[in-house]
N, C-alpha and C. Protein backbone atom coordinates (compact mmCIF):
# COMPACT_ATOMS: atom_id res chain seq x y z
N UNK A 1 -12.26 17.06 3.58
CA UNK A 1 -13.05 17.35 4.75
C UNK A 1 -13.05 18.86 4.98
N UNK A 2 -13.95 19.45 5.90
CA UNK A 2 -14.55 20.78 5.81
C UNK A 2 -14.59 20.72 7.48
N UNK A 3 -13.99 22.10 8.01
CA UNK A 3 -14.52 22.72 9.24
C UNK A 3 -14.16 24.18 9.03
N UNK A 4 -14.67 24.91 10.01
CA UNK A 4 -14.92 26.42 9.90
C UNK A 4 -13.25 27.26 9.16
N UNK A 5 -12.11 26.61 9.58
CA UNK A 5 -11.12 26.95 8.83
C UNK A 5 -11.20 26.54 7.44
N UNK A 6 -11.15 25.81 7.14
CA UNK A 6 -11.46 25.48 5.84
C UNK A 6 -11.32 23.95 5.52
N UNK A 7 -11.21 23.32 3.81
CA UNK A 7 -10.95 22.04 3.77
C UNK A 7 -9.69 22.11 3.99
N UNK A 8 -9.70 20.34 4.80
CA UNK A 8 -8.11 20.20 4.95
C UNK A 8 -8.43 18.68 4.22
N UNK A 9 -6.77 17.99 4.35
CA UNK A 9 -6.53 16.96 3.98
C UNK A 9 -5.61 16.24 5.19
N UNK A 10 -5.39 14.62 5.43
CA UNK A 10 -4.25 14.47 6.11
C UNK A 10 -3.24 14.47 5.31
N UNK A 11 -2.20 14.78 5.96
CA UNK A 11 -0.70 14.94 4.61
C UNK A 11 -0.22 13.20 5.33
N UNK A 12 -0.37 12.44 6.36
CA UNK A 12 0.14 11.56 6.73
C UNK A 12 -1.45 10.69 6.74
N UNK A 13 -2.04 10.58 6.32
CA UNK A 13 -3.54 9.51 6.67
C UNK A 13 -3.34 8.55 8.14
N UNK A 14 -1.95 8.35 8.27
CA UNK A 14 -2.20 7.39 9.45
C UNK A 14 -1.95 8.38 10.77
N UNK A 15 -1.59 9.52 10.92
CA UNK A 15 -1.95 10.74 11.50
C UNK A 15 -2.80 11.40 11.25
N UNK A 16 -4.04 11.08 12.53
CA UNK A 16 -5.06 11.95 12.30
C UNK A 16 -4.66 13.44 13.20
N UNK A 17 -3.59 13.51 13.73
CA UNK A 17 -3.78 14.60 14.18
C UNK A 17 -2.73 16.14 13.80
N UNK A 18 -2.93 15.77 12.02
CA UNK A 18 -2.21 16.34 11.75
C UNK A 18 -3.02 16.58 10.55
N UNK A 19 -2.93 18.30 10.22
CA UNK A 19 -4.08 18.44 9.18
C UNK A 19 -3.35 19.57 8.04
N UNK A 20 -3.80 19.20 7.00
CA UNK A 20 -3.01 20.14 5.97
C UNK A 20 -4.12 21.26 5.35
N UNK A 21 -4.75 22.31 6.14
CA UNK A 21 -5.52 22.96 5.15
C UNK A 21 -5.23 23.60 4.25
N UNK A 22 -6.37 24.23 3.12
CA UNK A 22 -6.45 24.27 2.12
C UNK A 22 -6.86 25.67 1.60
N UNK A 23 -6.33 26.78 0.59
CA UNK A 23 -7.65 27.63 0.44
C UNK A 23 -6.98 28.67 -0.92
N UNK A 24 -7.64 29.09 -1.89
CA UNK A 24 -7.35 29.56 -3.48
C UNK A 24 -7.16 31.56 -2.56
N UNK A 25 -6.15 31.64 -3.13
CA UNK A 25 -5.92 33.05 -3.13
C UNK A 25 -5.26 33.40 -4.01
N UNK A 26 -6.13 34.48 -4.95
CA UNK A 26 -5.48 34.76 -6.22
C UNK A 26 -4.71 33.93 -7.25
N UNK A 27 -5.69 32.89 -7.87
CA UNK A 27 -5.23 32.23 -8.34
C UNK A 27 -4.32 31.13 -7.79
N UNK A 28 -3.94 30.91 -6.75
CA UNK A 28 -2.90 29.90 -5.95
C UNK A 28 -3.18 29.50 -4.90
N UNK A 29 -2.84 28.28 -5.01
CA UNK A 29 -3.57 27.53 -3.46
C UNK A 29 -2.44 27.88 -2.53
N UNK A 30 -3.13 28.17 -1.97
CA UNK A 30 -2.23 27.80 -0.15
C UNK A 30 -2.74 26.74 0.86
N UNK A 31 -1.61 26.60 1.77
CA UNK A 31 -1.35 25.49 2.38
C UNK A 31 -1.15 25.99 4.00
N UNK A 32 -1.99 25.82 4.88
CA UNK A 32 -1.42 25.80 6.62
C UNK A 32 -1.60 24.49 7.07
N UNK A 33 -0.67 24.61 7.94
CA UNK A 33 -0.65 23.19 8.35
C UNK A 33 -0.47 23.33 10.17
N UNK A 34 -2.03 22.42 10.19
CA UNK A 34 -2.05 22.39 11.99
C UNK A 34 -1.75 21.04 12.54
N UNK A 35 -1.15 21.27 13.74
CA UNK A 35 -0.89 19.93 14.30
C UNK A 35 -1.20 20.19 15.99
N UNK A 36 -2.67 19.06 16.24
CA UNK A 36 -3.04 18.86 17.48
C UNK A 36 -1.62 18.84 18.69
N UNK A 37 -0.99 18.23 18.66
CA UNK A 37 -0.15 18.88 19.65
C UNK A 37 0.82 19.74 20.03
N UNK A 38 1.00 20.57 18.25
CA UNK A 38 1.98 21.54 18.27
C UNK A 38 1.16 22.77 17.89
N UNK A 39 0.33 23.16 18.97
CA UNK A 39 -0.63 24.34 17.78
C UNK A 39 0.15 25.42 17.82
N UNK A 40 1.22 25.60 18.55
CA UNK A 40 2.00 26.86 18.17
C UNK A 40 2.44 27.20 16.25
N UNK A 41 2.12 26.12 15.49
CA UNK A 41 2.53 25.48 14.17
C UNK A 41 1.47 26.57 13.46
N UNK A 42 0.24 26.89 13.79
CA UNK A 42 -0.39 27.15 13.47
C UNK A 42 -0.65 28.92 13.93
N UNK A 43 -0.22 28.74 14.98
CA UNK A 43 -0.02 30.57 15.15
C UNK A 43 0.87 31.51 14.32
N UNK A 44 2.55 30.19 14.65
CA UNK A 44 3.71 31.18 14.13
C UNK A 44 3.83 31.10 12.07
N UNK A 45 3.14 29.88 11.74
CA UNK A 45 2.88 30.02 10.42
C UNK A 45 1.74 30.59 9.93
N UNK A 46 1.82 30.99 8.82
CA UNK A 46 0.83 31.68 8.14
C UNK A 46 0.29 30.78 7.08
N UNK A 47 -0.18 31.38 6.06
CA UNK A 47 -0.91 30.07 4.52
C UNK A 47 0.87 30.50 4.08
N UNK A 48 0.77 29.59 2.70
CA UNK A 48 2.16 29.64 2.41
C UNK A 48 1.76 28.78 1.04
N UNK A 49 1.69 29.75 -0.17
CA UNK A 49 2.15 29.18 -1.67
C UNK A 49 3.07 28.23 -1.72
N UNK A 50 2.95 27.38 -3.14
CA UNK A 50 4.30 26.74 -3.11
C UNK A 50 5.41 27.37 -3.33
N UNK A 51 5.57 28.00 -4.08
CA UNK A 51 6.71 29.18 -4.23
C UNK A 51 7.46 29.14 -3.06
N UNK A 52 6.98 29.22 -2.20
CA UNK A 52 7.42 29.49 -0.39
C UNK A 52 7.80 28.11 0.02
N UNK A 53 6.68 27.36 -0.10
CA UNK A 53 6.94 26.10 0.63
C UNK A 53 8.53 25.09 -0.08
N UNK A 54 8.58 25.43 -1.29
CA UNK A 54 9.84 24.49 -1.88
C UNK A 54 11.35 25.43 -1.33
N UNK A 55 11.00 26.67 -1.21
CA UNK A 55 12.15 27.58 -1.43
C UNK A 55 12.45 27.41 0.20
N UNK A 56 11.50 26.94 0.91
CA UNK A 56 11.34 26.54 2.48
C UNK A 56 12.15 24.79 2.52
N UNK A 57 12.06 23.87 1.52
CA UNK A 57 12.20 22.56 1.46
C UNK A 57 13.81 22.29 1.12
N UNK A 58 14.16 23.87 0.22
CA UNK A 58 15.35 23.58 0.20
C UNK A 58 16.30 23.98 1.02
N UNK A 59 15.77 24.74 1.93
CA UNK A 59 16.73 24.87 3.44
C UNK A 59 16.85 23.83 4.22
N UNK A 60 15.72 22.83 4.26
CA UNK A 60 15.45 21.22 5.04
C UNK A 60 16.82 20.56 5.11
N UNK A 61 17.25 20.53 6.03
CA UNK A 61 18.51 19.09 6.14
C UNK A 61 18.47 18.02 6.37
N UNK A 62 17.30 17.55 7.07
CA UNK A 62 17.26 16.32 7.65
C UNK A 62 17.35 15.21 6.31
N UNK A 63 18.21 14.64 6.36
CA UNK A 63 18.17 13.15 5.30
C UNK A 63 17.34 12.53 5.48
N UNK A 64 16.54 11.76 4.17
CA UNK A 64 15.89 10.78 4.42
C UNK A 64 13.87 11.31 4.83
N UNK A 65 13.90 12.59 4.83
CA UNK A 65 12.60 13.33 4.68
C UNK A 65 12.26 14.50 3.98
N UNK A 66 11.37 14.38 3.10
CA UNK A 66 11.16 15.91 2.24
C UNK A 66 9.75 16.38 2.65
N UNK A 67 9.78 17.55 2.82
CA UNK A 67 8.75 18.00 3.69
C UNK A 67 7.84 18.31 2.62
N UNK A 68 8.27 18.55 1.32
CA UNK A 68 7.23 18.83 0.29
C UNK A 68 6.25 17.75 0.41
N UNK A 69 6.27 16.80 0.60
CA UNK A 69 5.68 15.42 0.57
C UNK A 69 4.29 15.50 1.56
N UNK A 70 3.89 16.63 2.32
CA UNK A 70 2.91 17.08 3.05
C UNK A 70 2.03 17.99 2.04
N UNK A 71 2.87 18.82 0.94
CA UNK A 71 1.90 19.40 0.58
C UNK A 71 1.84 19.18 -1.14
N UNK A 72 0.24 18.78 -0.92
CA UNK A 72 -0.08 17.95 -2.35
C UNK A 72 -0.95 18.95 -3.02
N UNK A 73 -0.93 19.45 -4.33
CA UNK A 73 -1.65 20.01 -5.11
C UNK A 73 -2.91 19.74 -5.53
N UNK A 74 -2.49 18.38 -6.00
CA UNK A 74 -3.73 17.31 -6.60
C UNK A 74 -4.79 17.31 -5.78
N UNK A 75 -4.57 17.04 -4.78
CA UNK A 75 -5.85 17.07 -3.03
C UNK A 75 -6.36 18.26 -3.06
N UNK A 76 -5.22 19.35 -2.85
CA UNK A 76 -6.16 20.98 -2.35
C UNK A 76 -6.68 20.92 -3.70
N UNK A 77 -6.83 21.13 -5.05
CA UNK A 77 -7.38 21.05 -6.09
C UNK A 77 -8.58 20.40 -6.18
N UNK A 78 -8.59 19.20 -5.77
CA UNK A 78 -10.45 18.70 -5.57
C UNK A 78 -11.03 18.85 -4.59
N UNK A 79 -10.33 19.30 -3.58
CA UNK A 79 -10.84 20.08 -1.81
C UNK A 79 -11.84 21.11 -2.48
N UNK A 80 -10.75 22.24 -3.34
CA UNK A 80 -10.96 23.53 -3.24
C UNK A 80 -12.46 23.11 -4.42
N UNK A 81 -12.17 22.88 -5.31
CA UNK A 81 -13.36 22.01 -6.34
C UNK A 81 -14.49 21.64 -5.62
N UNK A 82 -14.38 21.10 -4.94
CA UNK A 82 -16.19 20.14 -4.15
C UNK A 82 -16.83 21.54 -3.29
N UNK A 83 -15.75 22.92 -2.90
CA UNK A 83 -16.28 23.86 -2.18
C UNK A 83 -17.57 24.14 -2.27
């Protein structure tokens, strides 16, 4: 899906109010991620390579959730494709 930020994807489908956009910079996708009731999510983060995002996943403590699991390659790849 497409709006003036760019394509996003849901990273949760049964949360629609949670959106994973999408967008190629220099060769590498990046990833922001907005969430309708936390838009501060979206101010205090920036786009974010994977490089960032795993080296971000391995600070994660919570058991039992991996946050990589929001951001999918395969998706921004045919997002960024149908542009």
């Amino acid at each position: 899906m497409k709006v003036p930020q760019g394509p996003y994807y849901y990273p949760n489908p049964k949360n629609k109010k949670e959106r994973m956009y999408v967008r190629e910079n220099d060769g590498s996708i990046e990833f922001r991620l907005w969430h309708q009731d936390h838009p501060q999510i979206w101010d205090k983060h920036g786009w974010l390579d994977m490089d960032i995002v795993k080296r971000a996943a391995g600070m994660y403590e919570k058991k039992g959730q991996n946050p990589l699991e929001l951001y999918d390659q395969d998706i921004a790849r045919a997002l960024l494709k149908q542009k």
